[in-house]
C-alpha atoms as a PDB file:
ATOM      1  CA  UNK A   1     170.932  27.031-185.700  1.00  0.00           C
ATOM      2  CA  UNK A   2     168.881  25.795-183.097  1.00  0.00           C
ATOM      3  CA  UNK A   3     168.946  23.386-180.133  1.00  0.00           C
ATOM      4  CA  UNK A   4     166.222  21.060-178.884  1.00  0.00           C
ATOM      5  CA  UNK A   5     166.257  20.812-175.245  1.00  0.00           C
ATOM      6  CA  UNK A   6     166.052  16.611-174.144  1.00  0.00           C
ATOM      7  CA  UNK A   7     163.005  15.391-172.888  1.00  0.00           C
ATOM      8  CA  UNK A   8     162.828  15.413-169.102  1.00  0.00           C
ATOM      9  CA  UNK A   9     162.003  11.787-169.206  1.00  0.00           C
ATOM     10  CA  UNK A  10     165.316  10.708-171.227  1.00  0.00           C
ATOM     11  CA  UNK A  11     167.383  13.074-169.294  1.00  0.00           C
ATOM     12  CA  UNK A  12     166.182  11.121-165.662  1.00  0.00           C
ATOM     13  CA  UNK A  13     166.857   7.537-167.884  1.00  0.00           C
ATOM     14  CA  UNK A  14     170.469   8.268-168.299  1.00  0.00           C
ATOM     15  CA  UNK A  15     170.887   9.720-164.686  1.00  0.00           C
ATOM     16  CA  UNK A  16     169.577   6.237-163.627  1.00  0.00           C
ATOM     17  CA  UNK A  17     171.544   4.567-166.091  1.00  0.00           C
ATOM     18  CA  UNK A  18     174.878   6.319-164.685  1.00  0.00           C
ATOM     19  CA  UNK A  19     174.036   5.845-161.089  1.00  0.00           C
ATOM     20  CA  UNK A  20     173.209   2.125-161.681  1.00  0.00           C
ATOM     21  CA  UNK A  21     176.438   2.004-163.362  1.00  0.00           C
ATOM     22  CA  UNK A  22     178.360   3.316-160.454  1.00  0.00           C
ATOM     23  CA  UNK A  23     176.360   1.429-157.979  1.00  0.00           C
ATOM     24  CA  UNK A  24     179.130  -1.483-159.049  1.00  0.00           C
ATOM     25  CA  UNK A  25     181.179  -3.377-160.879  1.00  0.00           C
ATOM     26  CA  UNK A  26     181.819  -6.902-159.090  1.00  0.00           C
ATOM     27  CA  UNK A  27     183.032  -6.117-155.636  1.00  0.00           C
ATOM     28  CA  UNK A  28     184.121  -8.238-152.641  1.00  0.00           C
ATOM     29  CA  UNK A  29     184.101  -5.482-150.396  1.00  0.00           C
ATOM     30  CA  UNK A  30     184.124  -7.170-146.757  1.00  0.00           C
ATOM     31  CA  UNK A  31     184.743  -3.613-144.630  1.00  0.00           C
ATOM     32  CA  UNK A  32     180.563  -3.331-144.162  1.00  0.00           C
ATOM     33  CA  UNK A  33     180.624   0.405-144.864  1.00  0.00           C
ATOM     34  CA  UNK A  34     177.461   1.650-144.237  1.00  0.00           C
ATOM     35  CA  UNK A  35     175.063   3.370-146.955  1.00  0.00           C
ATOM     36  CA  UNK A  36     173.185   6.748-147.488  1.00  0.00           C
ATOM     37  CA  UNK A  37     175.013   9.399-145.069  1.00  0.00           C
ATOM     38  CA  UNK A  38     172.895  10.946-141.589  1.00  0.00           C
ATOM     39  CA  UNK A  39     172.315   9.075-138.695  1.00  0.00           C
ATOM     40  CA  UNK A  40     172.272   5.578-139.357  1.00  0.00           C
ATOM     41  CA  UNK A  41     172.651   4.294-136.091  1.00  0.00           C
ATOM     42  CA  UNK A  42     174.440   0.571-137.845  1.00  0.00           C
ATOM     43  CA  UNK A  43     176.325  -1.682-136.215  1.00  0.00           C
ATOM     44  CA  UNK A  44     179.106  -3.491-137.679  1.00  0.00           C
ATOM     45  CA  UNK A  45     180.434  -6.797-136.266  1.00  0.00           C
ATOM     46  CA  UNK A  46     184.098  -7.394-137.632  1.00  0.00           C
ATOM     47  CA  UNK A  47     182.414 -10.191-140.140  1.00  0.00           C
ATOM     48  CA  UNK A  48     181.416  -7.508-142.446  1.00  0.00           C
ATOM     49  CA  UNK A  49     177.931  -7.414-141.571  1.00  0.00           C
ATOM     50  CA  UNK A  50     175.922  -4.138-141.086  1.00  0.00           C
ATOM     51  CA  UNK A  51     172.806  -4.311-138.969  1.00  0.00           C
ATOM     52  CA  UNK A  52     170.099  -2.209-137.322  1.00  0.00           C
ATOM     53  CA  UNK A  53     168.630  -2.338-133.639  1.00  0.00           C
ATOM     54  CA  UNK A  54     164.768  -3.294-133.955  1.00  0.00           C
ATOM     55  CA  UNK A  55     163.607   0.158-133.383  1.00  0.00           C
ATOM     56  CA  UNK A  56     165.850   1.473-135.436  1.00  0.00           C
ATOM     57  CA  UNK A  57     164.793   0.243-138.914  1.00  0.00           C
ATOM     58  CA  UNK A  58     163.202   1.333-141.909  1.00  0.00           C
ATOM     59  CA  UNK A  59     160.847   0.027-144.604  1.00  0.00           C
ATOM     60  CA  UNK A  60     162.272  -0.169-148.194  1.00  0.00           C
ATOM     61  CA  UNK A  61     160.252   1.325-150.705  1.00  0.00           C
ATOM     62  CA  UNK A  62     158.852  -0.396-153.368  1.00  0.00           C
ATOM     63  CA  UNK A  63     160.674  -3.667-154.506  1.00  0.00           C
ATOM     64  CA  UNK A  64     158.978  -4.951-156.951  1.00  0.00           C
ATOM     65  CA  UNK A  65     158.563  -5.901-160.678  1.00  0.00           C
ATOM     66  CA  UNK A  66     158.812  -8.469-163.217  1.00  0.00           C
ATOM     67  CA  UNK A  67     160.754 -11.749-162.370  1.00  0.00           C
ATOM     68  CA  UNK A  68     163.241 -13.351-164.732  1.00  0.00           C
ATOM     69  CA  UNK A  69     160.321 -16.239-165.459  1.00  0.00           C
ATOM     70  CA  UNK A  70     157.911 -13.193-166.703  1.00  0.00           C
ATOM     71  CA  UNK A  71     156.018 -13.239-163.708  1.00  0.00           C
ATOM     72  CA  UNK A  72     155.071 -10.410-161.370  1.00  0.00           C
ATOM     73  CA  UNK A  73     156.705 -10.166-157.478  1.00  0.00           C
ATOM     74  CA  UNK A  74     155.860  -7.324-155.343  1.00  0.00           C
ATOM     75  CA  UNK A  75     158.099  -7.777-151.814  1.00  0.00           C
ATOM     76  CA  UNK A  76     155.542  -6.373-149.719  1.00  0.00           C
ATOM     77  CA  UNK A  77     153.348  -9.638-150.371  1.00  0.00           C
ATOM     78  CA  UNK A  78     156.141 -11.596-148.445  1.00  0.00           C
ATOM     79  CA  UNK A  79     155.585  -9.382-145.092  1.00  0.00           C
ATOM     80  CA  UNK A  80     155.437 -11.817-142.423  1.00  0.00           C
ATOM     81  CA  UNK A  81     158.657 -13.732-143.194  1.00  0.00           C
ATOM     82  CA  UNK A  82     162.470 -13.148-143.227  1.00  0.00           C
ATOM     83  CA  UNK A  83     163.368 -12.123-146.404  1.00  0.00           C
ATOM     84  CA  UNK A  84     166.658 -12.389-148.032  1.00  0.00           C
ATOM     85  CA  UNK A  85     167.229  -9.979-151.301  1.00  0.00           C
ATOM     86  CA  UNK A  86     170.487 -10.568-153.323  1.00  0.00           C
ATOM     87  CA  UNK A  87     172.043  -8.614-155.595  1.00  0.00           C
ATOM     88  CA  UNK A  88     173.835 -10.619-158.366  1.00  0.00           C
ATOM     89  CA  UNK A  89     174.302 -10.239-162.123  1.00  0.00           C
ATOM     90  CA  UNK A  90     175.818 -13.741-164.186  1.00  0.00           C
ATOM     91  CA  UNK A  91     178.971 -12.338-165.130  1.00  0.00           C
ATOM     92  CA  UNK A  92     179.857 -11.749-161.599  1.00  0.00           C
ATOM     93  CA  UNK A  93     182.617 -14.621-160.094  1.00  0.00           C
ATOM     94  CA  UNK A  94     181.661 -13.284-156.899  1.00  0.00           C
ATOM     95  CA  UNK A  95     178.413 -14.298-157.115  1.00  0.00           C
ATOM     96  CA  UNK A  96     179.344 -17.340-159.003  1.00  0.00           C
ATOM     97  CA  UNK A  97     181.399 -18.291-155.715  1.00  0.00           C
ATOM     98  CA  UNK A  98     178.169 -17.370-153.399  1.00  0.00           C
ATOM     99  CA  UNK A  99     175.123 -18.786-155.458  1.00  0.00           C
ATOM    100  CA  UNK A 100     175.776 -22.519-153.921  1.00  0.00           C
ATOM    101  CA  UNK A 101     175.547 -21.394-150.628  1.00  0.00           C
ATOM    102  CA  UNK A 102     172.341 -19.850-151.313  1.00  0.00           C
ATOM    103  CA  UNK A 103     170.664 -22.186-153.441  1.00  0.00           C
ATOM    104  CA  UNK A 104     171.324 -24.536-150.117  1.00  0.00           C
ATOM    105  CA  UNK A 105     170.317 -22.323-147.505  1.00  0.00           C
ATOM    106  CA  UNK A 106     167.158 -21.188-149.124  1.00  0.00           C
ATOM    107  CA  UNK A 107     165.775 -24.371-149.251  1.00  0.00           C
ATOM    108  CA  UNK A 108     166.545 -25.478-145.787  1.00  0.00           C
ATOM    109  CA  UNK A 109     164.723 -22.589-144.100  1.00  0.00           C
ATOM    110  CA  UNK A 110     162.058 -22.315-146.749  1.00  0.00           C
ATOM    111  CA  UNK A 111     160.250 -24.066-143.609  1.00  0.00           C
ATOM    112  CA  UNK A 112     161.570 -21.499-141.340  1.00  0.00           C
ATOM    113  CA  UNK A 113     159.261 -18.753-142.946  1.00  0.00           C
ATOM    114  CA  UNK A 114     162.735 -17.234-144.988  1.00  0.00           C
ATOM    115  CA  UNK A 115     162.006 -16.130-148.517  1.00  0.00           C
ATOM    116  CA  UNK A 116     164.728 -15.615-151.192  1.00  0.00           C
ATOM    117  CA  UNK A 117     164.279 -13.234-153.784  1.00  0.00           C
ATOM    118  CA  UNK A 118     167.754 -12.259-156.107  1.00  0.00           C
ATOM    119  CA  UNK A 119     167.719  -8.693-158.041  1.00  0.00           C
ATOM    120  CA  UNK A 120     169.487  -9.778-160.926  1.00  0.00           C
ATOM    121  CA  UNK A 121     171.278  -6.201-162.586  1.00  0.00           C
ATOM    122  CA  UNK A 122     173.076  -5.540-165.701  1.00  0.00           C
ATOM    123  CA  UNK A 123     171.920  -8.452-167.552  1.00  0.00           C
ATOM    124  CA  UNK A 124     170.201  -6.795-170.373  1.00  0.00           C
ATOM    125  CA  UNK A 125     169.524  -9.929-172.147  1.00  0.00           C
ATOM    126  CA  UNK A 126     168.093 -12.445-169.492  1.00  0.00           C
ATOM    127  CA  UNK A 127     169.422 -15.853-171.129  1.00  0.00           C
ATOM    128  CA  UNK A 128     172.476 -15.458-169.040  1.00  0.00           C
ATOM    129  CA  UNK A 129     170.789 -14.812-165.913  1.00  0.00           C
ATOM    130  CA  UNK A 130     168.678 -18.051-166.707  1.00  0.00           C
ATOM    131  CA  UNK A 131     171.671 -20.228-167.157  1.00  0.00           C
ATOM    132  CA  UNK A 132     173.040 -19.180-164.441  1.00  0.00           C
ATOM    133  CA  UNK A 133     170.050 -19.838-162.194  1.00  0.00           C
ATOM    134  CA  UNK A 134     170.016 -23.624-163.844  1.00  0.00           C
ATOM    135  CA  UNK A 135     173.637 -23.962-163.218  1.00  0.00           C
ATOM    136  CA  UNK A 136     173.623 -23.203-159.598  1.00  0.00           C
ATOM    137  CA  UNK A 137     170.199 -24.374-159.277  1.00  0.00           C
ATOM    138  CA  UNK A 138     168.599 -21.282-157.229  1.00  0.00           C
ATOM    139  CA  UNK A 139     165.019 -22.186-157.317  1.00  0.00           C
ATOM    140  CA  UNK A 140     163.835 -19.219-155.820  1.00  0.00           C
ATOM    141  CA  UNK A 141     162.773 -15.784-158.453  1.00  0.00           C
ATOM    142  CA  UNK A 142     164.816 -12.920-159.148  1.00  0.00           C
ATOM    143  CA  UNK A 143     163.563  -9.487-160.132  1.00  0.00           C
ATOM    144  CA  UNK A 144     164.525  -8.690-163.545  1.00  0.00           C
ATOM    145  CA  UNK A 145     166.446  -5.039-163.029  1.00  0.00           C
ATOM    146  CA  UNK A 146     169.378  -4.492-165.907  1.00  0.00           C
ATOM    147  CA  UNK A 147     169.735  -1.051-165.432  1.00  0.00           C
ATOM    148  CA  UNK A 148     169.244  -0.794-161.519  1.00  0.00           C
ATOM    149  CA  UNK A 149     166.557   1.068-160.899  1.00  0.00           C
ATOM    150  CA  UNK A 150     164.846  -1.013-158.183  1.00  0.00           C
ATOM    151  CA  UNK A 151     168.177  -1.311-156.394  1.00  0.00           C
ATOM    152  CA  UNK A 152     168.409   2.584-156.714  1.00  0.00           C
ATOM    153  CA  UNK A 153     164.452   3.336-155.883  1.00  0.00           C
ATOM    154  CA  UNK A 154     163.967   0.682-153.474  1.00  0.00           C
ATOM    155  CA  UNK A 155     166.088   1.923-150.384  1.00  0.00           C
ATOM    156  CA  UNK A 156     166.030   5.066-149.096  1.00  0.00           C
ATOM    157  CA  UNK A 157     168.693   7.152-147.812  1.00  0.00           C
ATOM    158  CA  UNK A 158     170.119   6.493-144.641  1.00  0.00           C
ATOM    159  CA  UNK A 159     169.795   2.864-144.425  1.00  0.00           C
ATOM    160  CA  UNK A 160     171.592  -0.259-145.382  1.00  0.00           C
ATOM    161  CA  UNK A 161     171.732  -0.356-149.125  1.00  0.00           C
ATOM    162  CA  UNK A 162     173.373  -2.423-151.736  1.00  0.00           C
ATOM    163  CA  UNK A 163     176.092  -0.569-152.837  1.00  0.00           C
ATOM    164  CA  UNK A 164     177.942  -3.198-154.602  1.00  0.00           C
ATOM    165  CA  UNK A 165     177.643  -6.794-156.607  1.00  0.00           C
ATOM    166  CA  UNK A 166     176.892  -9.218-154.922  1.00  0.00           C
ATOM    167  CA  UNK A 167     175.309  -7.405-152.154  1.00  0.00           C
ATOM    168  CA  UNK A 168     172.771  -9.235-149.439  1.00  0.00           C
ATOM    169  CA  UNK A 169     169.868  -6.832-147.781  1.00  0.00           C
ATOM    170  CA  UNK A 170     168.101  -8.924-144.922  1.00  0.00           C
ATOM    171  CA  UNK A 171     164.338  -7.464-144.341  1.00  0.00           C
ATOM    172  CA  UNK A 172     162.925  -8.568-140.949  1.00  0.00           C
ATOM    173  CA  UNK A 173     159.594 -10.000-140.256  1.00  0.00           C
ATOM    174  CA  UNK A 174     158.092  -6.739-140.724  1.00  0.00           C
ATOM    175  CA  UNK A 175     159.500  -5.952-143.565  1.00  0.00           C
ATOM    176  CA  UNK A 176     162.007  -3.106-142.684  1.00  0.00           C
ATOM    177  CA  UNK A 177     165.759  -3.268-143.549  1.00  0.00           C
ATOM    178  CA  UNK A 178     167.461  -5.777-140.653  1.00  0.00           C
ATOM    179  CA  UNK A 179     170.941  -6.337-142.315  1.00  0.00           C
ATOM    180  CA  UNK A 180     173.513  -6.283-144.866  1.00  0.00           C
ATOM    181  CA  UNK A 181     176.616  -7.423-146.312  1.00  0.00           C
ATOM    182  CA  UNK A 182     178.636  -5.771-149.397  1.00  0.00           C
ATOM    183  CA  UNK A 183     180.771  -8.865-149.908  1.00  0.00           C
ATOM    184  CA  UNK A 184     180.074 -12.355-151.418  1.00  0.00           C
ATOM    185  CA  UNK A 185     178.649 -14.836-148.258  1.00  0.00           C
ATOM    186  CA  UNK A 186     179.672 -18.690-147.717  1.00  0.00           C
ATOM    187  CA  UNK A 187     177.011 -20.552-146.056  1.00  0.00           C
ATOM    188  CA  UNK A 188     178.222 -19.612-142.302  1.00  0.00           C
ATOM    189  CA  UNK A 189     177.887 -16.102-143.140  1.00  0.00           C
ATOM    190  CA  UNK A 190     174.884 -16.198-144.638  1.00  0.00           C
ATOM    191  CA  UNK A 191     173.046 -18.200-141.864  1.00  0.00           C
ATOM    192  CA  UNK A 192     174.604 -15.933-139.177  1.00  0.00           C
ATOM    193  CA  UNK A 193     173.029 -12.541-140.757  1.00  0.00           C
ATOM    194  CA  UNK A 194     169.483 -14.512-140.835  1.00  0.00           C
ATOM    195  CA  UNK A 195     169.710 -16.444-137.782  1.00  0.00           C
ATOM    196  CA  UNK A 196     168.655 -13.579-135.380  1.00  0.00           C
ATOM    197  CA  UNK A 197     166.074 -12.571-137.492  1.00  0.00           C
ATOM    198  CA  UNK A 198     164.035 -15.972-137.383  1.00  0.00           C
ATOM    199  CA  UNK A 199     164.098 -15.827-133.401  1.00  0.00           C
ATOM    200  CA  UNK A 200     162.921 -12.548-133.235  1.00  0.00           C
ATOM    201  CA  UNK A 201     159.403 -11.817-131.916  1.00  0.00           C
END
């Protein structure tokens, strides 16, 4: 009897399949552990907010793909503004509990140069995800990404990445990873991990 070794190609799917799968299940972790091992250099105020010092921060790699609308959104196009990337999925109460506050504060520094883009993960079929955006009326897009694999290719090791859902990752003006928070945000929250970001220079 013989035995056919797997293709390369599946055997990398269901690593990325299993990783996205660990990545979460709905968390409301509030202790802002820091992501990725080696010198990170984060800072943790006792809100449960991770950031990184100016100098300190590094560029994401590519975050980009098709939107829940079928459209096409590569992150790197937004470089110039504040951009907020959640993490959510619809059958997550945790981000149930958070999408108001976003919806709202989106809007209201739209004007402020701030751009909203979700990542919406482990939806396979997107009619869920859809609802929910109608529901909670989020206007903004959301990458399409049920089995993870821009949250998993997108930030590299060593910086502040979502490890959980909901998780927020704050890119600065530059477009290099600013701040994050593994926990579901209320509107004060929110505001205070963009805030800074907007004054900067």
């Amino acid at each position: 009897m013989s035995y056919r070794r797997a293709p390369r190609r599946t055997l990398l799917a269901v690593g990325t399949l299993t990783a996205a799968l660990a990545l979460s299940a709905c968390s409301s972790d509030d202790k802002g552990r820091s992501g990725g091992g080696g010198d990170t250099n984060f800072v943790t105020n006792t809100g449960g907010i991770a950031t990184v010092a100016k100098g300190e921060r590094k560029a994401p790699n590519a975050i980009k793909g098709e939107t829940l609308d079928g459209k096409q959104l590569d992150v790197t196009d937004l470089k110039g503004k504040v951009v907020v990337l959640n993490v959510w999925g619809s059958w997550c109460p945790p981000c149930r509990a958070e999408a108001p506050h976003f919806a709202k504060v989106s809007e209201e520094l739209k004007a402020k140069g701030v751009e909203f883009v979700g990542i919406n993960t482990r939806d396979a079929n997107i009619k869920p995800a859809l609802e929910f955006e109608k529901a909670y009326a989020v206007r903004y897009p959301s990458l399409h990404d049920p089995a993870g694999k821009i949250i998993l290719n997108g930030f590299p090791k060593g910086t502040l990445n979502p490890q959980a859902i909901p998780s927020t990752v704050v890119l600065d003006k530059d477009g290099k990873i600013a701040a994050r928070s593994l926990m579901a945000l209320n509107e004060e929250k929110l505001r205070s991990m963009i805030a800074p970001l907007i004054a900067e220079k």
